[in-house]
Protein backbone atom coordinates (compact mmCIF):
# COMPACT_ATOMS: atom_id res chain seq x y z
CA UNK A 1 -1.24 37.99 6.28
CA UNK A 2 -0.65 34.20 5.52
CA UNK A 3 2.72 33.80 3.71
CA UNK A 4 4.39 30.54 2.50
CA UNK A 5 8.01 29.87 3.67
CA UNK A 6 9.87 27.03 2.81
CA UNK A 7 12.62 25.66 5.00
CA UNK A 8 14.32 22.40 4.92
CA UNK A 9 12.61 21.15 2.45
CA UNK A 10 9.08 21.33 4.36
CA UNK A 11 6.68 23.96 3.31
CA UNK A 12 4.69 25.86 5.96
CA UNK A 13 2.15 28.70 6.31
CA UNK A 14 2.48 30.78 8.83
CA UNK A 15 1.95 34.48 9.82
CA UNK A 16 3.95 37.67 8.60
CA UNK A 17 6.63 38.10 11.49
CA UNK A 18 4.26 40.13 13.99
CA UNK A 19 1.66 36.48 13.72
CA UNK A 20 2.08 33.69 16.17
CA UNK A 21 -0.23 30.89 14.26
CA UNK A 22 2.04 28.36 12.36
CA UNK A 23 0.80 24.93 11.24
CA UNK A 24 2.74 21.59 10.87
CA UNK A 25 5.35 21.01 8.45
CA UNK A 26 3.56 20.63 4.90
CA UNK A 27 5.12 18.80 1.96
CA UNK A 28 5.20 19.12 -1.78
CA UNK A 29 4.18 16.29 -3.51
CA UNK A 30 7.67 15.38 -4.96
CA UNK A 31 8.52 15.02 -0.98
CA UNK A 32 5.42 13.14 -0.09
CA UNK A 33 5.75 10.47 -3.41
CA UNK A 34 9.36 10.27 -1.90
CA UNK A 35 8.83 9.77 1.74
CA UNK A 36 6.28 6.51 0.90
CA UNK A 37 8.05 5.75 -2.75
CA UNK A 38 5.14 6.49 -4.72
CA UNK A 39 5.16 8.23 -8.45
CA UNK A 40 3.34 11.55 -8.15
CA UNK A 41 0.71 9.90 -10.84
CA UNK A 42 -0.12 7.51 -7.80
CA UNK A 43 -0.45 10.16 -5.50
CA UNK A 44 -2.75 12.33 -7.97
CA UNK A 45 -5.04 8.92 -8.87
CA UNK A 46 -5.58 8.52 -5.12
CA UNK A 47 -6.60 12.94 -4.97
CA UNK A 48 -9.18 11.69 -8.14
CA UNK A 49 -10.42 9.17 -5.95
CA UNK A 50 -10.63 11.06 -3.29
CA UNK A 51 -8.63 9.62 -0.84
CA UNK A 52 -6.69 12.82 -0.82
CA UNK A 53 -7.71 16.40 -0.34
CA UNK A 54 -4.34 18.68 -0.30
CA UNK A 55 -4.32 21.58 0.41
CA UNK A 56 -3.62 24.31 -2.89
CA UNK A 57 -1.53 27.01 -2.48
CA UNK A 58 -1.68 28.65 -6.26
CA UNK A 59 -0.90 25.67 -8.36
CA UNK A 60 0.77 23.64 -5.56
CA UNK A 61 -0.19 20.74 -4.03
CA UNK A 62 0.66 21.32 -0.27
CA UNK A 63 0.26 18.12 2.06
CA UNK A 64 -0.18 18.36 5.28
CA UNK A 65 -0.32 15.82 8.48
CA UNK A 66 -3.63 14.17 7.83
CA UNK A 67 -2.96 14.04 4.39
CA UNK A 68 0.86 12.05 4.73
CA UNK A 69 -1.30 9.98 7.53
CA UNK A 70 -3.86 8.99 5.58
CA UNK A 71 -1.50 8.33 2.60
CA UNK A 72 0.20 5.39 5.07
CA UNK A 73 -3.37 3.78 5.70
CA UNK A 74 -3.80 3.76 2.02
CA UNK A 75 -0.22 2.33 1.57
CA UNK A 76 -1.23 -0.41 4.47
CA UNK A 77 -4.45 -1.00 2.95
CA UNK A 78 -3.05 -1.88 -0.65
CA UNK A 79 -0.27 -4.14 1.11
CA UNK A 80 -3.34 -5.92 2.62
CA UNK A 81 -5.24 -6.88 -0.56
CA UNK A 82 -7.82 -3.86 0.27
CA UNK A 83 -9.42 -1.96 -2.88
CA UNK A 84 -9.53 1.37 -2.88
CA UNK A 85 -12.88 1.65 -2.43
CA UNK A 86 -12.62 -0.45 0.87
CA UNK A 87 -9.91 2.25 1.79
CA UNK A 88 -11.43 5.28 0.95
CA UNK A 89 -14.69 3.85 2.99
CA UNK A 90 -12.68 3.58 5.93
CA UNK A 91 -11.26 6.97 5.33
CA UNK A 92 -14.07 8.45 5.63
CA UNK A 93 -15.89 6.87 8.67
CA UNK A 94 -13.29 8.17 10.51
CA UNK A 95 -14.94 11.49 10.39
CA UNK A 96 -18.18 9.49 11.80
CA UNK A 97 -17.60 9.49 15.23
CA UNK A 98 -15.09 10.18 17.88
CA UNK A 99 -14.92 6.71 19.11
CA UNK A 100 -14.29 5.44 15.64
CA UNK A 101 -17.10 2.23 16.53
CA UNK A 102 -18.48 2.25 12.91
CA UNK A 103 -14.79 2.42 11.27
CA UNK A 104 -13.34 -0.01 13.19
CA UNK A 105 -16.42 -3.17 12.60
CA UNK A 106 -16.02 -2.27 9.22
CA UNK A 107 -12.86 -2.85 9.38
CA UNK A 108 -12.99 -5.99 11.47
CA UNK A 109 -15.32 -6.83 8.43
CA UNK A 110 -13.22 -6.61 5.63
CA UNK A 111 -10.35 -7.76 7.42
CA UNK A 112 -12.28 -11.05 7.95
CA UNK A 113 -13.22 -11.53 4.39
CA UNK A 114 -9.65 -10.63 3.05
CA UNK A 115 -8.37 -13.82 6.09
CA UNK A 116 -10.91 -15.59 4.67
CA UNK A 117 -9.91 -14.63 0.55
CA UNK A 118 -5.62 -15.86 2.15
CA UNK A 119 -6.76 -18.65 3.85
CA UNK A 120 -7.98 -20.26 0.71
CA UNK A 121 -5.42 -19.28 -1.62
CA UNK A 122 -3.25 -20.79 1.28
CA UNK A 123 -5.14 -24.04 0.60
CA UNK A 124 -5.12 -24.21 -3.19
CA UNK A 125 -1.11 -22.90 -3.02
CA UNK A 126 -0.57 -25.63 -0.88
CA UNK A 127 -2.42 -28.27 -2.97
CA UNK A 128 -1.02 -27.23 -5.96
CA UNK A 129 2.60 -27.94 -4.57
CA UNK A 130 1.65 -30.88 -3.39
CA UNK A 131 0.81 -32.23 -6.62
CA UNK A 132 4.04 -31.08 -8.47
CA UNK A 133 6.06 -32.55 -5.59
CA UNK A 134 4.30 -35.30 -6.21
CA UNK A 135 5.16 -34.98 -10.18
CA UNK A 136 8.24 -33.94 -9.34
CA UNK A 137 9.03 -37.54 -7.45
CA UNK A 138 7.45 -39.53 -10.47
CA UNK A 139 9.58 -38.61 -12.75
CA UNK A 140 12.15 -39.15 -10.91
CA UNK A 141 11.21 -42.89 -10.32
CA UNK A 142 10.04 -43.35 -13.97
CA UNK A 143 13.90 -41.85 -14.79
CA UNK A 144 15.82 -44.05 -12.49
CA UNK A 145 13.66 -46.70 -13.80
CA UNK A 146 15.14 -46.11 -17.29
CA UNK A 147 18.80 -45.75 -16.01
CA UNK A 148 18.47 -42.04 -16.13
CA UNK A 149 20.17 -40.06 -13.20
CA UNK A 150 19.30 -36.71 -12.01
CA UNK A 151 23.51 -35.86 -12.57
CA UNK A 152 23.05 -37.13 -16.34
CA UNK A 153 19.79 -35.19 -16.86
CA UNK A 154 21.52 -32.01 -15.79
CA UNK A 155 24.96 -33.10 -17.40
CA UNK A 156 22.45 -33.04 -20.56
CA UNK A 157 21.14 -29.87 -20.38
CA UNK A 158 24.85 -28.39 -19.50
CA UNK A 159 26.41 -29.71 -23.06
């Protein structure tokens, strides 16, 4: 008979005490939103999404190892710029095939648009400094030009 024991902090099912099967360490959802320094609302939106698929033991919410796994690729995936529908497609080709072929050219495919998404927000960031440096040194001219220096400007703006 399954049973649910809880021991440093970790949940796990296992057998009564004549059994022998006993899965890896499982984890509330107050431990898993902890562990990655997520709210438990994140953690639910990604189970609505279906990112997620916990296990339920009654009411709880019982993560297990593919679950805190996938939960990191999700984390990654955000950090990279992905959507979460660009995640949870790559979630699930996983499931595809052993060699993971399909997952990882879509992959390579996203991850090219999202260099190619950087690489011009690289370009405009770096234009757009340019141009207040740029500013930034004509003023300064047009200032000195008037007797203005940049200790009396911010002697100004100190009184």
């Amino acid at each position: 008979m399954d049973q649910l024991s809880v021991g440093n902090g970790a949940m796990e099912v296992g057998e009564d005490a004549g059994g022998s099967r006993l899965s890896a360490p499982r984890l509330a959802i107050g431990e898993l939103a902890g562990e990655f320094g997520l709210t438990h609302r994140t953690i639910r939106h990604y189970e609505d999404e279906g990112l997620l698929a916990p296990e339920r033991i009654g009411s709880a919410r019982v993560y297990g190892h593919r679950d805190r796994a996938r939960l990191a690729l999700i984390c990654r995936g955000k950090r990279l710029g992905f959507s979460l529908a660009e995640i949870k497609d790559f979630l699930n080709l996983y499931d595809t095939d052993d060699a993971q072929i399909e997952q990882m050219r879509y992959m390579r495919t996203i991850a090219r648009r999202r260099i190619s998404a950087l690489e011009q927000q690289l370009a405009d960031v770096q234009q757009t400094l340019a141009e207040l440096c740029t500013i930034d040194t004509q003023i300064s001219e047009h200032l000195r030009r008037n007797g203005i220096t940049e200790t009396q400007d911010m002697e100004e703006k100190h009184s």
